[in-house]
PDB file of N, CA and C in Angstrom:
ATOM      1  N   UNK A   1       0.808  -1.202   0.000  1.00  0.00           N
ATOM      2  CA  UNK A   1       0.000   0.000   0.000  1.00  0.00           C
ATOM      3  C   UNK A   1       0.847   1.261   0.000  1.00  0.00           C
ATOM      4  N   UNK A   2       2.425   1.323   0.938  1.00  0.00           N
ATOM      5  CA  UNK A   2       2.906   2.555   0.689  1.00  0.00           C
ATOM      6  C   UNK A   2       3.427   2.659  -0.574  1.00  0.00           C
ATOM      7  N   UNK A   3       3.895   4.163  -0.551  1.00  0.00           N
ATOM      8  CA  UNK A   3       4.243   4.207  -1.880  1.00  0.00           C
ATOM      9  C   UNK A   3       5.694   4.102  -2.063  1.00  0.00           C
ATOM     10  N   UNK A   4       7.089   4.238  -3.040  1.00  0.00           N
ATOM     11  CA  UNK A   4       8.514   3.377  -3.182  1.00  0.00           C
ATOM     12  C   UNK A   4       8.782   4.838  -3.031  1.00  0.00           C
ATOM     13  N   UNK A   5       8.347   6.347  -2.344  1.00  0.00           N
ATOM     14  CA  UNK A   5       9.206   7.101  -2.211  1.00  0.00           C
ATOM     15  C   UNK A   5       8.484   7.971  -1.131  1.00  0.00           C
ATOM     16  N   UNK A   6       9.388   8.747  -0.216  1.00  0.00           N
ATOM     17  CA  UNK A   6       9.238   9.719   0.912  1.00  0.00           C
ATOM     18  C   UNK A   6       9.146   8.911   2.161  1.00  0.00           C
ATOM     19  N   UNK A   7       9.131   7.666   2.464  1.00  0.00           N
ATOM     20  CA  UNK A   7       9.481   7.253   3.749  1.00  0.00           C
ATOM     21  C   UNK A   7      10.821   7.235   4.291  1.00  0.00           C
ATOM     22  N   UNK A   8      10.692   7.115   5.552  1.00  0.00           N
ATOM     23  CA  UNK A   8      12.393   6.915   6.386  1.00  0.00           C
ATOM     24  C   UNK A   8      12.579   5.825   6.017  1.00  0.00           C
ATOM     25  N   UNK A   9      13.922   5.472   5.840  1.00  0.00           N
ATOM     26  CA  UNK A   9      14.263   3.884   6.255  1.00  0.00           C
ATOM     27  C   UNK A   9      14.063   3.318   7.598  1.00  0.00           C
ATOM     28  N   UNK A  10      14.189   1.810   7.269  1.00  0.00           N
ATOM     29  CA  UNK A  10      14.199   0.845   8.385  1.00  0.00           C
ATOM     30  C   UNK A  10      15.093  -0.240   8.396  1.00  0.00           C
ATOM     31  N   UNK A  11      15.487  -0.814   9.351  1.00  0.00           N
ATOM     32  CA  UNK A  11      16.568  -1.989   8.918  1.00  0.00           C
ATOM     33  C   UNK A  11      15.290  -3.473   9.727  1.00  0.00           C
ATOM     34  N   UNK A  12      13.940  -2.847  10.189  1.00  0.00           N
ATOM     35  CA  UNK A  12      13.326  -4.327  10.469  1.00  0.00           C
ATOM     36  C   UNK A  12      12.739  -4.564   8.914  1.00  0.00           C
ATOM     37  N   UNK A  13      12.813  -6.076   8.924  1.00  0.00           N
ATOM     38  CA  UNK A  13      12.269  -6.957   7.733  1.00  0.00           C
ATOM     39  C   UNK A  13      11.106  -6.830   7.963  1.00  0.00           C
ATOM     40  N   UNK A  14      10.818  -6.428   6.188  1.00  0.00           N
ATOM     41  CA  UNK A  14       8.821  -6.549   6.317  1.00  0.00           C
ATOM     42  C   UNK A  14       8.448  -4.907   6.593  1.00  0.00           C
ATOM     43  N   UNK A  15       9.039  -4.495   6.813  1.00  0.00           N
ATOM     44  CA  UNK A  15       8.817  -2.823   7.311  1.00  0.00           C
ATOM     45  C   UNK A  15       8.476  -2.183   6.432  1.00  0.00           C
ATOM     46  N   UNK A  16       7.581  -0.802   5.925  1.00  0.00           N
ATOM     47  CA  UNK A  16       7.599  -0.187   4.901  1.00  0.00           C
ATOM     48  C   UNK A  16       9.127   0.537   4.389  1.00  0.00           C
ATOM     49  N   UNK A  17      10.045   0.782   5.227  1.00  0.00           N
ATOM     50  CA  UNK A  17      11.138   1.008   5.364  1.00  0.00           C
ATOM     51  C   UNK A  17      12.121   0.466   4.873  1.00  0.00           C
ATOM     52  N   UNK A  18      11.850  -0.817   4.656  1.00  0.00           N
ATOM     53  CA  UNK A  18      12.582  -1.680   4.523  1.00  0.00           C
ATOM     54  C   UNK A  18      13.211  -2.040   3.502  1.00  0.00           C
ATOM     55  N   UNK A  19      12.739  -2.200   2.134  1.00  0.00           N
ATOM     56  CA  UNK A  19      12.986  -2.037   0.803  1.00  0.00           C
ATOM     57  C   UNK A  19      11.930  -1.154   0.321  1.00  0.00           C
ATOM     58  N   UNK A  20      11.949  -0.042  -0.245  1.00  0.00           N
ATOM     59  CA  UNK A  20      11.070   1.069  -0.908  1.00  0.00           C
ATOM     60  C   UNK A  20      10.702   0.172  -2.417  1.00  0.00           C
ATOM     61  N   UNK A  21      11.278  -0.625  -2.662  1.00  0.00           N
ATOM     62  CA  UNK A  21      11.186  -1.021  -4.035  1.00  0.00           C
ATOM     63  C   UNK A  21       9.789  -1.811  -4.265  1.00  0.00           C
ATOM     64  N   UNK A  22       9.625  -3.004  -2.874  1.00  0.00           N
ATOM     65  CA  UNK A  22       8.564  -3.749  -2.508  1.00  0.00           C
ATOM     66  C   UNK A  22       7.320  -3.163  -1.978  1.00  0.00           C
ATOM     67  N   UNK A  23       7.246  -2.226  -2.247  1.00  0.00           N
ATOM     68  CA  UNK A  23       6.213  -1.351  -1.708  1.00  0.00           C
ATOM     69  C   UNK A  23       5.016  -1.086  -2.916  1.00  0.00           C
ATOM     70  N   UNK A  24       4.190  -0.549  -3.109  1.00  0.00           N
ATOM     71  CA  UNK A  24       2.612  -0.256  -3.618  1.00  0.00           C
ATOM     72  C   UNK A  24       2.339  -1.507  -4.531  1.00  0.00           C
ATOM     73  N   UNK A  25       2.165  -2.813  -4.450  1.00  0.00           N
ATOM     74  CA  UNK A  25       2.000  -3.689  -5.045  1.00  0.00           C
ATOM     75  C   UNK A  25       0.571  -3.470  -4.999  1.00  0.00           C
ATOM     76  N   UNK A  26      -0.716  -2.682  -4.462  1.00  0.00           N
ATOM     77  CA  UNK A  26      -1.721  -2.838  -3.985  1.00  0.00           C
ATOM     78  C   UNK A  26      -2.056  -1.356  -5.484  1.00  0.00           C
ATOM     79  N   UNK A  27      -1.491  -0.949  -5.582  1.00  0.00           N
ATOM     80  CA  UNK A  27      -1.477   0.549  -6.358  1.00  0.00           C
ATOM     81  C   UNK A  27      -2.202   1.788  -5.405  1.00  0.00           C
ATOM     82  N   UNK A  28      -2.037   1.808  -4.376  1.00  0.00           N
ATOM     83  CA  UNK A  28      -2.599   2.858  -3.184  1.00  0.00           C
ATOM     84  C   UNK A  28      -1.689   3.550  -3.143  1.00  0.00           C
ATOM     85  N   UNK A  29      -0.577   3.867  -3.260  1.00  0.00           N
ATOM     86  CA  UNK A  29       0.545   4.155  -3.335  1.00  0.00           C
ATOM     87  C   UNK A  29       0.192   5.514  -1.843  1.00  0.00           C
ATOM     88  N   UNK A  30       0.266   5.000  -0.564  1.00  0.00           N
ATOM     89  CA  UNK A  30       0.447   5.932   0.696  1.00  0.00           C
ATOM     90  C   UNK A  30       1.541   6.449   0.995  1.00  0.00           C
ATOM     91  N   UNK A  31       1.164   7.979   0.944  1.00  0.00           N
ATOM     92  CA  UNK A  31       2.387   8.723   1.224  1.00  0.00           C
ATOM     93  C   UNK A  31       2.828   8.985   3.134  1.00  0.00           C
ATOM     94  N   UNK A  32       4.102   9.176   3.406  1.00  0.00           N
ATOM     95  CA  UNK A  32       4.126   9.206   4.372  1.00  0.00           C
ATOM     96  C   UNK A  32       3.389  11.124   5.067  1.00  0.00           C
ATOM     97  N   UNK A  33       2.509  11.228   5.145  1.00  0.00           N
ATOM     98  CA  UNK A  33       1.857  12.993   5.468  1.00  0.00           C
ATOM     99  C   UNK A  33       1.800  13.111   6.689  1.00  0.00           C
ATOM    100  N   UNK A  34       2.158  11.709   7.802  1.00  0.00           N
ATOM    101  CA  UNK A  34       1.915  12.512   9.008  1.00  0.00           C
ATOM    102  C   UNK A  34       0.546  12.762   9.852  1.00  0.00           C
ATOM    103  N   UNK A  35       0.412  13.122  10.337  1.00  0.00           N
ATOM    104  CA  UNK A  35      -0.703  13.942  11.447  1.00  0.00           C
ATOM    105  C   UNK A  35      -0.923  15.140  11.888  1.00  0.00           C
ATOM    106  N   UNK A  36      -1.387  16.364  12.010  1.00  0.00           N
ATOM    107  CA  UNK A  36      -2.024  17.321  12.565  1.00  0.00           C
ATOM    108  C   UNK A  36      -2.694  17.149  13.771  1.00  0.00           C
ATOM    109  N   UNK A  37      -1.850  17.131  15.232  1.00  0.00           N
ATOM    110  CA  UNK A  37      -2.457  17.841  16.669  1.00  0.00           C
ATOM    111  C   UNK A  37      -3.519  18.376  16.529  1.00  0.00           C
ATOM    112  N   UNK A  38      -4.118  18.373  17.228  1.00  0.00           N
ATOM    113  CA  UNK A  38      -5.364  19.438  17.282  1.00  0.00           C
ATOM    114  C   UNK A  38      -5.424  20.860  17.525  1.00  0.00           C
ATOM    115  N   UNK A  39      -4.180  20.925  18.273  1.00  0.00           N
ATOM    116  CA  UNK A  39      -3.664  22.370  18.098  1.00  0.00           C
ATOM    117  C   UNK A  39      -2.953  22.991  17.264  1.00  0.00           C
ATOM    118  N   UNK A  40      -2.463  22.905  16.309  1.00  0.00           N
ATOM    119  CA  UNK A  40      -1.894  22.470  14.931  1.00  0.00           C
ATOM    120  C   UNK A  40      -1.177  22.677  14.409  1.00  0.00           C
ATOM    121  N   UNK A  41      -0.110  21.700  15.370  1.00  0.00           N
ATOM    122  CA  UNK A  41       1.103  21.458  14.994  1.00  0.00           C
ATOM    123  C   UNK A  41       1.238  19.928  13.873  1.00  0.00           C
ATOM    124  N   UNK A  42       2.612  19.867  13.566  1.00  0.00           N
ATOM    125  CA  UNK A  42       2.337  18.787  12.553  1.00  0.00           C
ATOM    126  C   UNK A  42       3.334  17.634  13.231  1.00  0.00           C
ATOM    127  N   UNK A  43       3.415  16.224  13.095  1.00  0.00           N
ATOM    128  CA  UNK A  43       4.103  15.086  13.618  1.00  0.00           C
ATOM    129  C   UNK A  43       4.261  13.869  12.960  1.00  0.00           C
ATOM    130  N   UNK A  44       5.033  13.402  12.790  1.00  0.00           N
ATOM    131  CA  UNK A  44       5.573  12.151  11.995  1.00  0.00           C
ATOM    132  C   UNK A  44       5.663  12.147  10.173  1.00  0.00           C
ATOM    133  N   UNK A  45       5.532  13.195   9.843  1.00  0.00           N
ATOM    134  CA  UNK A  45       6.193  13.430   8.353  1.00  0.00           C
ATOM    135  C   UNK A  45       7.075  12.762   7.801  1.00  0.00           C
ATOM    136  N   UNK A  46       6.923  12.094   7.041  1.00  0.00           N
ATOM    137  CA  UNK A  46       8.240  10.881   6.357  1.00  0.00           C
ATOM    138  C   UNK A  46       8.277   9.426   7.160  1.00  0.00           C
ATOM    139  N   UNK A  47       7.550   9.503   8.230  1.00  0.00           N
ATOM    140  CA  UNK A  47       7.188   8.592   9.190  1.00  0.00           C
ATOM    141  C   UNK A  47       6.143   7.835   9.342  1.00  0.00           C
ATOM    142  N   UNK A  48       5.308   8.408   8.946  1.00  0.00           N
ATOM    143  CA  UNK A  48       3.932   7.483   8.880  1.00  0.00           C
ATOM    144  C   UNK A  48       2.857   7.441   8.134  1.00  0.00           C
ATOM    145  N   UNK A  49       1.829   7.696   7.755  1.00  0.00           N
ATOM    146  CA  UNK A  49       0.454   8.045   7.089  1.00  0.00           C
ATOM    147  C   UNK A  49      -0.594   7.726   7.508  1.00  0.00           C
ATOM    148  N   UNK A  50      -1.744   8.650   8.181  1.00  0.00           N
ATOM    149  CA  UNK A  50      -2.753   8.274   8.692  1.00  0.00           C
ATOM    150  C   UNK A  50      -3.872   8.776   7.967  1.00  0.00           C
ATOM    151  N   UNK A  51      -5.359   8.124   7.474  1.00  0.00           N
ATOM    152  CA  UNK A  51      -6.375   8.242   7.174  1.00  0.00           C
ATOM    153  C   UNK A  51      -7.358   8.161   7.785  1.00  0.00           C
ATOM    154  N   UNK A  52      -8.565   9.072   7.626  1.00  0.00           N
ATOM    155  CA  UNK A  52      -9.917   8.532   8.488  1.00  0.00           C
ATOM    156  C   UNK A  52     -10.354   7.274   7.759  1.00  0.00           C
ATOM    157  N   UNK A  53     -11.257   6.670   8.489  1.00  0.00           N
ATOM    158  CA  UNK A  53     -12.230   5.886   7.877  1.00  0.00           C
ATOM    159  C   UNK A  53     -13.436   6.388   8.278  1.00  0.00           C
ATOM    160  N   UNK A  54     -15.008   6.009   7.771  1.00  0.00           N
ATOM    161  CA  UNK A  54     -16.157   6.268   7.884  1.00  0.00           C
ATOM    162  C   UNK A  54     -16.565   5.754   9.250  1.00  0.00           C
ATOM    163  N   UNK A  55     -15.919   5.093   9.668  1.00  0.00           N
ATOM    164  CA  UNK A  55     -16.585   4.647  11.357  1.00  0.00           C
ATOM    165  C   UNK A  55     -16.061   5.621  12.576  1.00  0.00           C
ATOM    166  N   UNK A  56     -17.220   6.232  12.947  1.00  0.00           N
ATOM    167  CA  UNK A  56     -17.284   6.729  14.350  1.00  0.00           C
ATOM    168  C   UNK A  56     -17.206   6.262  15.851  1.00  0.00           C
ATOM    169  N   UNK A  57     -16.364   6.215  16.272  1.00  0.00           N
ATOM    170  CA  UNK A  57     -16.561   5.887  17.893  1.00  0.00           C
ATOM    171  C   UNK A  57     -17.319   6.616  18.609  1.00  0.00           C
ATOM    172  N   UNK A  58     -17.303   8.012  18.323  1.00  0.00           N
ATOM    173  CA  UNK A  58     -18.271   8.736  19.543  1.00  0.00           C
ATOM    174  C   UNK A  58     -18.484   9.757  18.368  1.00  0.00           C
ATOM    175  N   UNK A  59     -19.925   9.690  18.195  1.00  0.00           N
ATOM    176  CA  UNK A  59     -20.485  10.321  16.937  1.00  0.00           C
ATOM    177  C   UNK A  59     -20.106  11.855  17.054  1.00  0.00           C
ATOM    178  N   UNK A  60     -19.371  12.378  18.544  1.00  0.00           N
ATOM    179  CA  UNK A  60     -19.687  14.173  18.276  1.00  0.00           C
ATOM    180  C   UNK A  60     -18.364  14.221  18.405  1.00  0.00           C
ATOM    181  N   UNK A  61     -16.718  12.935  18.740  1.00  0.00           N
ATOM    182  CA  UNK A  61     -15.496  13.395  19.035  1.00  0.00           C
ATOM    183  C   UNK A  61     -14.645  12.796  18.571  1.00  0.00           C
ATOM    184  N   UNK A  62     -15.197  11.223  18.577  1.00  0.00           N
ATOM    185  CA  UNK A  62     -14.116  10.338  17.957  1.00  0.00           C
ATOM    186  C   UNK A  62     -14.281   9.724  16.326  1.00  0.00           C
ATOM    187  N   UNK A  63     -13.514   9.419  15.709  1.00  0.00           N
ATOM    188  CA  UNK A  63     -13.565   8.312  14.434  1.00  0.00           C
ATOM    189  C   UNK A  63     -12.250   7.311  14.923  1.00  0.00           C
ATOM    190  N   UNK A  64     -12.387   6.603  13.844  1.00  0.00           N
ATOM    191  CA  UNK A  64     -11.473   5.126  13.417  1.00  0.00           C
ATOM    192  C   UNK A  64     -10.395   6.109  12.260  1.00  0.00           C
ATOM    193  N   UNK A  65      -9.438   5.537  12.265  1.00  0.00           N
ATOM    194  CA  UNK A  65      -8.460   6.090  11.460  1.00  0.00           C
ATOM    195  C   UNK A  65      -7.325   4.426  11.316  1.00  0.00           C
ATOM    196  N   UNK A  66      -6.845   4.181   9.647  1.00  0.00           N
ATOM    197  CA  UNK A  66      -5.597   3.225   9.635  1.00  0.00           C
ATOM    198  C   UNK A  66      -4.507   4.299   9.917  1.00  0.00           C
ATOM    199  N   UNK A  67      -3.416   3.531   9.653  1.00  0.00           N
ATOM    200  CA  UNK A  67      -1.906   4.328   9.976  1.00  0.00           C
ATOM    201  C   UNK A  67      -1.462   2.768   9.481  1.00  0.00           C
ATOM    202  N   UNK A  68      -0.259   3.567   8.880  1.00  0.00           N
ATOM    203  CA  UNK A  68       1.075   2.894   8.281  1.00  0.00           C
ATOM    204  C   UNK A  68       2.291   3.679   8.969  1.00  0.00           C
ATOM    205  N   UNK A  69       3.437   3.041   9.720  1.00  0.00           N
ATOM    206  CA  UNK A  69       4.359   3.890  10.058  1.00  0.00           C
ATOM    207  C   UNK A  69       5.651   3.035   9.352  1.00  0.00           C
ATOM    208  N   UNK A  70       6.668   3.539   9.007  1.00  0.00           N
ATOM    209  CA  UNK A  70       7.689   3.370   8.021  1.00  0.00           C
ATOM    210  C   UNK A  70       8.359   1.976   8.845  1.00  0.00           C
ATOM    211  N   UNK A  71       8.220   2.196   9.787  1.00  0.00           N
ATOM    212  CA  UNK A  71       8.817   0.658  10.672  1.00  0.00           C
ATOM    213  C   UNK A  71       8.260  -0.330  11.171  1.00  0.00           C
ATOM    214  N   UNK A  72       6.821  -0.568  10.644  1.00  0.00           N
ATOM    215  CA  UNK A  72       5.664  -1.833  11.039  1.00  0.00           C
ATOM    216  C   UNK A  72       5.937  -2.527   9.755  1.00  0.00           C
ATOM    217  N   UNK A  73       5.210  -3.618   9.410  1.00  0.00           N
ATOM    218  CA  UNK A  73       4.658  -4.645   8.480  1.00  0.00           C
ATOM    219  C   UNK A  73       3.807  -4.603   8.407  1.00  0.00           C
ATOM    220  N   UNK A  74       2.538  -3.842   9.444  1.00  0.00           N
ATOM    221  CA  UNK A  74       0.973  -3.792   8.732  1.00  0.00           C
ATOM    222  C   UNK A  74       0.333  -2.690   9.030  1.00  0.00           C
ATOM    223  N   UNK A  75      -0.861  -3.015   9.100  1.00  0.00           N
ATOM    224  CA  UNK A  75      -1.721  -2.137   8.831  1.00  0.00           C
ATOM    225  C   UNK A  75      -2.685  -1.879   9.953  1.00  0.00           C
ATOM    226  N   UNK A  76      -2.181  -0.413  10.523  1.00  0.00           N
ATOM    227  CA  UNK A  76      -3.142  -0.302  12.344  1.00  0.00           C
ATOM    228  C   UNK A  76      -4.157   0.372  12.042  1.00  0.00           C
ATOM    229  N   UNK A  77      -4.670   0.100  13.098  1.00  0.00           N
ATOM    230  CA  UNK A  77      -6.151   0.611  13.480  1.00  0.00           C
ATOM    231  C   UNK A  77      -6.522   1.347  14.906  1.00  0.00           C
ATOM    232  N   UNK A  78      -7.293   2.579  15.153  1.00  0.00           N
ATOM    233  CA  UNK A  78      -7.165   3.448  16.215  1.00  0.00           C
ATOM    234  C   UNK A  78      -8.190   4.592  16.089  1.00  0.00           C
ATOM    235  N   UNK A  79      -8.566   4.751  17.201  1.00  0.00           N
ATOM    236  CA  UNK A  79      -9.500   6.039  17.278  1.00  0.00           C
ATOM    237  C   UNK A  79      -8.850   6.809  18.095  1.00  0.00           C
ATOM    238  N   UNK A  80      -9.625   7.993  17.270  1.00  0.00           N
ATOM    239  CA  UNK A  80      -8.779   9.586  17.806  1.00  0.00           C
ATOM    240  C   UNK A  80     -10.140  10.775  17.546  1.00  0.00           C
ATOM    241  N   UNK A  81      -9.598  11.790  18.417  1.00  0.00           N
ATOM    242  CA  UNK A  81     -10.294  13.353  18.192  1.00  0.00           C
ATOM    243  C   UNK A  81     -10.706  13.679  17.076  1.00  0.00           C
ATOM    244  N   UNK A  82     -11.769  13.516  16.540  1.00  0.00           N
ATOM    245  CA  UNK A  82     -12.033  14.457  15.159  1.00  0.00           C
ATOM    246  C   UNK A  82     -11.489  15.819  14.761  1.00  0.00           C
ATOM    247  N   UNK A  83     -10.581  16.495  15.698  1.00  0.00           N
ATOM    248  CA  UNK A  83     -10.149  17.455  15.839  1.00  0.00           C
ATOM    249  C   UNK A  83      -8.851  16.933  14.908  1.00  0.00           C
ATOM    250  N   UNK A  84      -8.420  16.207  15.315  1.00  0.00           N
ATOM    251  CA  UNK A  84      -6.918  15.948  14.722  1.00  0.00           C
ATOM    252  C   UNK A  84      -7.266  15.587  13.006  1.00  0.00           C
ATOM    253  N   UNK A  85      -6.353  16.433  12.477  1.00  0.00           N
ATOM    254  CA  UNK A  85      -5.825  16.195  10.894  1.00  0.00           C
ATOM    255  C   UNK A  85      -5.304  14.917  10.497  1.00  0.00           C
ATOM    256  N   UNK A  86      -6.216  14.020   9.758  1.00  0.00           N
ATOM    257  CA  UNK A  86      -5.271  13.136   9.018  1.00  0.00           C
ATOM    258  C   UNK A  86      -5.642  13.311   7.488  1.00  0.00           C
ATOM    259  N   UNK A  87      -5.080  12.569   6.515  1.00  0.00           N
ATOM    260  CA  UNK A  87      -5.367  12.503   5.125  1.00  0.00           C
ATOM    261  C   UNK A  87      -6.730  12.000   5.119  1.00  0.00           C
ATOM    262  N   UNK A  88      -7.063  11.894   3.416  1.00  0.00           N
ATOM    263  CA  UNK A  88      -8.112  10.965   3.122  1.00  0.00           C
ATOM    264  C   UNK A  88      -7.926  11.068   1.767  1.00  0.00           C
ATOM    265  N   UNK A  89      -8.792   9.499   2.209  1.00  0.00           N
ATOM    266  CA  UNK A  89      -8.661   8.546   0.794  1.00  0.00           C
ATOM    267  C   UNK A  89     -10.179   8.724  -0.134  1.00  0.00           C
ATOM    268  N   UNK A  90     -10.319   9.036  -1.059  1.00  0.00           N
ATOM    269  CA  UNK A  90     -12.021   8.945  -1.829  1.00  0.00           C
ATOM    270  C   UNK A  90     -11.696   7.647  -2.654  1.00  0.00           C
ATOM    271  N   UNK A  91     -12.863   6.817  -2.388  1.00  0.00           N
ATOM    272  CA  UNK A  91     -13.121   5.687  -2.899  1.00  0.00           C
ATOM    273  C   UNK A  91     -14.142   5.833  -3.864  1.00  0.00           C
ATOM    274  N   UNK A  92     -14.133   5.102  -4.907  1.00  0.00           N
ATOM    275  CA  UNK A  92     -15.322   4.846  -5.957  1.00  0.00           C
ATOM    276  C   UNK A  92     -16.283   4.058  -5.691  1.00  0.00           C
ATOM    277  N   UNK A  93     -17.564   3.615  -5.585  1.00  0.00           N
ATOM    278  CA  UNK A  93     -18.120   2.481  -5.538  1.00  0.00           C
ATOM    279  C   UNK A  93     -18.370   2.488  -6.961  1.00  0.00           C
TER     280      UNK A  93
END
């Protein structure tokens, strides 16, 4: 899913980090953009990539968001502040 350019390296196997070459086989090609605080500052640039998804935890504060960080092998899952900045993805049906 990431994409073969703008991440940090990694020396763990399996990492997005790890070989840039083995990367967007999925054609999603995720850039590393980071996060936006809610106060709005910016954090993990070149480091990670986080998206909302459509599911709400607390319909007036929280959502579901994935994240990719340059030194995992998969693909997390987490709720956070609707306040906080992440990317997004538009899907076709």
């Amino acid at each position: 899913m990431a994409a073969q350019t703008a991440w940090t390296t990694s020396t763990t196997t399996g990492a997005i980090g790890n070989d840039l070459s083995k990367n967007n086989r999925s054609g999603f090609s995720a850039l590393p953009g980071g996060y936006r605080f809610s106060d709005g500052r910016f954090n993990d640039i070149g480091r990670s990539g986080y998206w909302w998804t459509a599911t709400e935890d607390n319909a007036s504060s929280g959502a579901y968001s994935r994240y990719l960080c340059f030194d995992y092998d998969y693909l997390n899952r987490n709720n956070y502040s609707k306040s906080c900045g992440f990317s997004v993805r538009l899907l076709k049906n």
